[in-house]
N, C-alpha and C. Protein backbone atom coordinates (compact mmCIF):
# COMPACT_ATOMS: atom_id res chain seq x y z
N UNK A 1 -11.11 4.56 13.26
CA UNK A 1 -10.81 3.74 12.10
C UNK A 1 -10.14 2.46 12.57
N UNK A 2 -10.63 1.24 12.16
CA UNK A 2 -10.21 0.08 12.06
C UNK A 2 -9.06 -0.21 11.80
N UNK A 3 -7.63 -0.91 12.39
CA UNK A 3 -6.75 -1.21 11.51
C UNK A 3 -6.57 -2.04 9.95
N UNK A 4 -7.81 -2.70 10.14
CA UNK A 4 -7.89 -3.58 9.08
C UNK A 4 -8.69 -3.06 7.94
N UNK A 5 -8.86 -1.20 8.06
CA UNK A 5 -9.87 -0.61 6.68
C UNK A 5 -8.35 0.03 6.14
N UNK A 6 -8.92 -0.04 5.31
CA UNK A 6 -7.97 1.24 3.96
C UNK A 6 -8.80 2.62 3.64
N UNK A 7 -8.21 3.56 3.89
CA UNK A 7 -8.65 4.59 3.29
C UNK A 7 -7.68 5.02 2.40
N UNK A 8 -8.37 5.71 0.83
CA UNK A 8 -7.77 6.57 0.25
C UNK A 8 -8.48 7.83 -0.14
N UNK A 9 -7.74 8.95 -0.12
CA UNK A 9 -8.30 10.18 0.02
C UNK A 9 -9.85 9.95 0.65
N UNK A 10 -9.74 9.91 2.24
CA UNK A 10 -10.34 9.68 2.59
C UNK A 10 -11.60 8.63 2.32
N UNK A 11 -11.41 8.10 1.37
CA UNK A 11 -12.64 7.31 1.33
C UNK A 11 -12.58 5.72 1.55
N UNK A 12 -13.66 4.75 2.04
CA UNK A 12 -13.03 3.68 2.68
C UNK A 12 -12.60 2.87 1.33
N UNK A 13 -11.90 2.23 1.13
CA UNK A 13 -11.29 1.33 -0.20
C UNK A 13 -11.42 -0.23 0.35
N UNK A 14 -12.40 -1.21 -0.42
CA UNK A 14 -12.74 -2.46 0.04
C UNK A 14 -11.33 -2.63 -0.68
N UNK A 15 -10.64 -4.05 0.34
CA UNK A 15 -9.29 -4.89 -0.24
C UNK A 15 -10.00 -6.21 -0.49
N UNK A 16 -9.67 -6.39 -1.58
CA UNK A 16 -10.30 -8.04 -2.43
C UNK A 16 -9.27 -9.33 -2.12
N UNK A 17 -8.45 -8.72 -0.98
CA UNK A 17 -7.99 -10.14 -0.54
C UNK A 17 -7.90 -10.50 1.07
N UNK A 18 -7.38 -11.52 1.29
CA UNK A 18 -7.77 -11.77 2.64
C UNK A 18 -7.07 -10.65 3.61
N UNK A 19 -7.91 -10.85 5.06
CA UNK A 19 -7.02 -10.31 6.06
C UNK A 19 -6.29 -10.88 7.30
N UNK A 20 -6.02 -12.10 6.68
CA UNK A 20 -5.50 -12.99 7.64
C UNK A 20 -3.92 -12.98 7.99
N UNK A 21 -3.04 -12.35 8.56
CA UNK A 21 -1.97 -12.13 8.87
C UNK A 21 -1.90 -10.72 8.97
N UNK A 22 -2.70 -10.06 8.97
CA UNK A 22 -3.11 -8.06 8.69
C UNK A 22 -2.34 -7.61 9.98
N UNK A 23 -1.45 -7.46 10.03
CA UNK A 23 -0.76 -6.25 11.15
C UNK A 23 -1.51 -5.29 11.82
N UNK A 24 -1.19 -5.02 13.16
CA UNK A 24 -2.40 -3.93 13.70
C UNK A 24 -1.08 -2.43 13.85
N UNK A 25 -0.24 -2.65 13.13
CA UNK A 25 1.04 -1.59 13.18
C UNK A 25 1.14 -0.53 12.74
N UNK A 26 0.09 -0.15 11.84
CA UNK A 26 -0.04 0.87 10.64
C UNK A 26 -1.26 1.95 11.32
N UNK A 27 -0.21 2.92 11.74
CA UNK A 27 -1.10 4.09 12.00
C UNK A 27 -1.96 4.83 10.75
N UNK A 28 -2.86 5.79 11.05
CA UNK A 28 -2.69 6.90 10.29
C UNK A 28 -2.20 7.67 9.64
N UNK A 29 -1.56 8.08 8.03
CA UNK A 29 -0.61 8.53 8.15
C UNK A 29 -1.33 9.85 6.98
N UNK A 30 -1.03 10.53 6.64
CA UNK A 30 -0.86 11.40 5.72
C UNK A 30 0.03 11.17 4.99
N UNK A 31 -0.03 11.15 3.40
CA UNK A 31 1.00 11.03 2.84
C UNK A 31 0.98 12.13 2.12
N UNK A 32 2.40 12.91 2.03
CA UNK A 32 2.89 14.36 1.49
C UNK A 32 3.01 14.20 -0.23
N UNK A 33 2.61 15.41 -1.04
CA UNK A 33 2.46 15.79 -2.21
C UNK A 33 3.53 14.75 -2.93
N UNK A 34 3.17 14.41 -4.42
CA UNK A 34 4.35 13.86 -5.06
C UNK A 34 4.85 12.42 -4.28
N UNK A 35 4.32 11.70 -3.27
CA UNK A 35 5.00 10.37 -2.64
C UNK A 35 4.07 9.49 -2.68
N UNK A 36 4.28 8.13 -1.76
CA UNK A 36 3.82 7.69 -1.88
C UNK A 36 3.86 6.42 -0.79
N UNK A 37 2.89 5.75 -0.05
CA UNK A 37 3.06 5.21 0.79
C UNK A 37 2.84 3.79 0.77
N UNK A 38 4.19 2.97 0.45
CA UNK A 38 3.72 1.35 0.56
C UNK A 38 3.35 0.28 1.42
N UNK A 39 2.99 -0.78 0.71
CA UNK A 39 2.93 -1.87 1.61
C UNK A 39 2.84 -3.22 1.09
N UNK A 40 3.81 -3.94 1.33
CA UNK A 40 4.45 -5.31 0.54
C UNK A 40 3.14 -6.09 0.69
N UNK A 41 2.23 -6.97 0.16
CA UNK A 41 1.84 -8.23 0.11
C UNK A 41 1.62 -9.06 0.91
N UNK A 42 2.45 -9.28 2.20
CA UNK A 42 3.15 -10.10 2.85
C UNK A 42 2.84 -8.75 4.15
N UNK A 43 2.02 -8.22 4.60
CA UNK A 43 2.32 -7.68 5.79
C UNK A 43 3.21 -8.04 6.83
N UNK A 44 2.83 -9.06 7.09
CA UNK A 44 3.76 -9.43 8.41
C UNK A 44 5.45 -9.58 8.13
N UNK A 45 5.69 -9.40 6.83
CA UNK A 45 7.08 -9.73 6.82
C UNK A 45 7.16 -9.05 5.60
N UNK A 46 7.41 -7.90 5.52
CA UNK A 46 7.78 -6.86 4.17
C UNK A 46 8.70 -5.80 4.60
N UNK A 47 9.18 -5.25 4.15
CA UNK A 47 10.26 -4.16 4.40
C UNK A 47 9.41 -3.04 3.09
N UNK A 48 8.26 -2.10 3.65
CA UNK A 48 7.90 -1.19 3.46
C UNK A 48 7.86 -0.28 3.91
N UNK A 49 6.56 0.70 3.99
CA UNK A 49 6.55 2.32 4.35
C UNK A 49 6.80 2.43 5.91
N UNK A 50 6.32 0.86 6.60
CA UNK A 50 6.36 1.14 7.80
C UNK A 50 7.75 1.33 7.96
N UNK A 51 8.17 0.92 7.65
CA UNK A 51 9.65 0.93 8.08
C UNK A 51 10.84 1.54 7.33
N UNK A 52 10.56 2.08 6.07
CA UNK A 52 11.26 2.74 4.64
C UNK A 52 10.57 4.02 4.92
N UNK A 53 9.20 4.62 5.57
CA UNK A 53 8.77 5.98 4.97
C UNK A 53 8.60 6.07 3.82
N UNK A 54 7.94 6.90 3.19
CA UNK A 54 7.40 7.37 1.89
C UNK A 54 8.15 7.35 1.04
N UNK A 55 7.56 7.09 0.23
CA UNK A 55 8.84 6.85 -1.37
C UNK A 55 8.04 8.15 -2.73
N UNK A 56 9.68 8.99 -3.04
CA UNK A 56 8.99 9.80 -3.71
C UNK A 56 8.57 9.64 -5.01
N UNK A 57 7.36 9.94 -5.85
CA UNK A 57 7.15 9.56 -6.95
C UNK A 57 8.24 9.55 -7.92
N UNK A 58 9.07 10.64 -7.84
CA UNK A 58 10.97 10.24 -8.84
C UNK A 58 11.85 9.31 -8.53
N UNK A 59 11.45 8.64 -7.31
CA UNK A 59 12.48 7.39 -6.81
C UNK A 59 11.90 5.93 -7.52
N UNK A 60 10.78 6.01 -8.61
CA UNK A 60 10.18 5.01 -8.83
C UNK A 60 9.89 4.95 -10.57
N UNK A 61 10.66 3.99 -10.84
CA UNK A 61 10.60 4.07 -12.07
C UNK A 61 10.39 2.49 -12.64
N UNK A 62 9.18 2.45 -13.74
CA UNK A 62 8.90 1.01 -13.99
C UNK A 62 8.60 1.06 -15.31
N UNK A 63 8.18 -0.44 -15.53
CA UNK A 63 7.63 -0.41 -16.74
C UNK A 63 6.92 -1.92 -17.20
N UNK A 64 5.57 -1.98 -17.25
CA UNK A 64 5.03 -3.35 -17.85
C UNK A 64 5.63 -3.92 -18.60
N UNK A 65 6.22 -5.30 -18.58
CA UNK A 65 6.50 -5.41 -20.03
C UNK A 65 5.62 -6.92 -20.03
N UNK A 66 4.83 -7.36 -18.94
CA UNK A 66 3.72 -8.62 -19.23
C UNK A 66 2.19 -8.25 -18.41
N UNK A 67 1.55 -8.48 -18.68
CA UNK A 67 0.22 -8.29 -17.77
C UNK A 67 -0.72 -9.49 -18.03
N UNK A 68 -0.94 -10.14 -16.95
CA UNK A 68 -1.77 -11.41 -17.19
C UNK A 68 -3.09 -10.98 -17.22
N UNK A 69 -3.49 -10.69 -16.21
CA UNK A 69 -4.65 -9.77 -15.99
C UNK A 69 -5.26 -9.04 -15.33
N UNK A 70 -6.05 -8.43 -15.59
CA UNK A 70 -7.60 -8.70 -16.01
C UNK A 70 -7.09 -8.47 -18.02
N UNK A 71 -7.66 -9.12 -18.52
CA UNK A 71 -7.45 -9.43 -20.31
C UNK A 71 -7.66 -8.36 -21.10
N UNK A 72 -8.70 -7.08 -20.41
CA UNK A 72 -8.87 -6.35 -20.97
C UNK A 72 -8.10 -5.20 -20.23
């Protein structure tokens, strides 16, 4: 596997934005029941999973309150 593919549950996931600053840092990982594994925007300079580990789905709490889009 490429550093620059995404897989989720195994399957390859096209990313609709560029890969120009793409880190080659991000192993393989499994991510465990209930978590969840991030990754800031900004590869090269984010304070995510690489470096935080998995975040559990109860440590995350949000809420829309604008959505530009997609309109529908």
């Amino acid at each position: 596997m490429s550093h620059n593919e995404l897989y989720i549950n195994g399957k390859k996931t096209t990313q609709s934005f560029t890969t120009q600053g793409v880190t080659d840092d991000i192993d393989e990982v499994t991510v465990p029941a209930d978590s969840y594994y991030v990754l800031g925007d900004n590869r090269e300079n984010s304070t995510d999973s690489r470096m935080i580990g998995f975040v559990n789905k109860d440590q995350i709490d949000g809420k829309l309150g604008f959505k530009f889009y997609p309109f529908k």
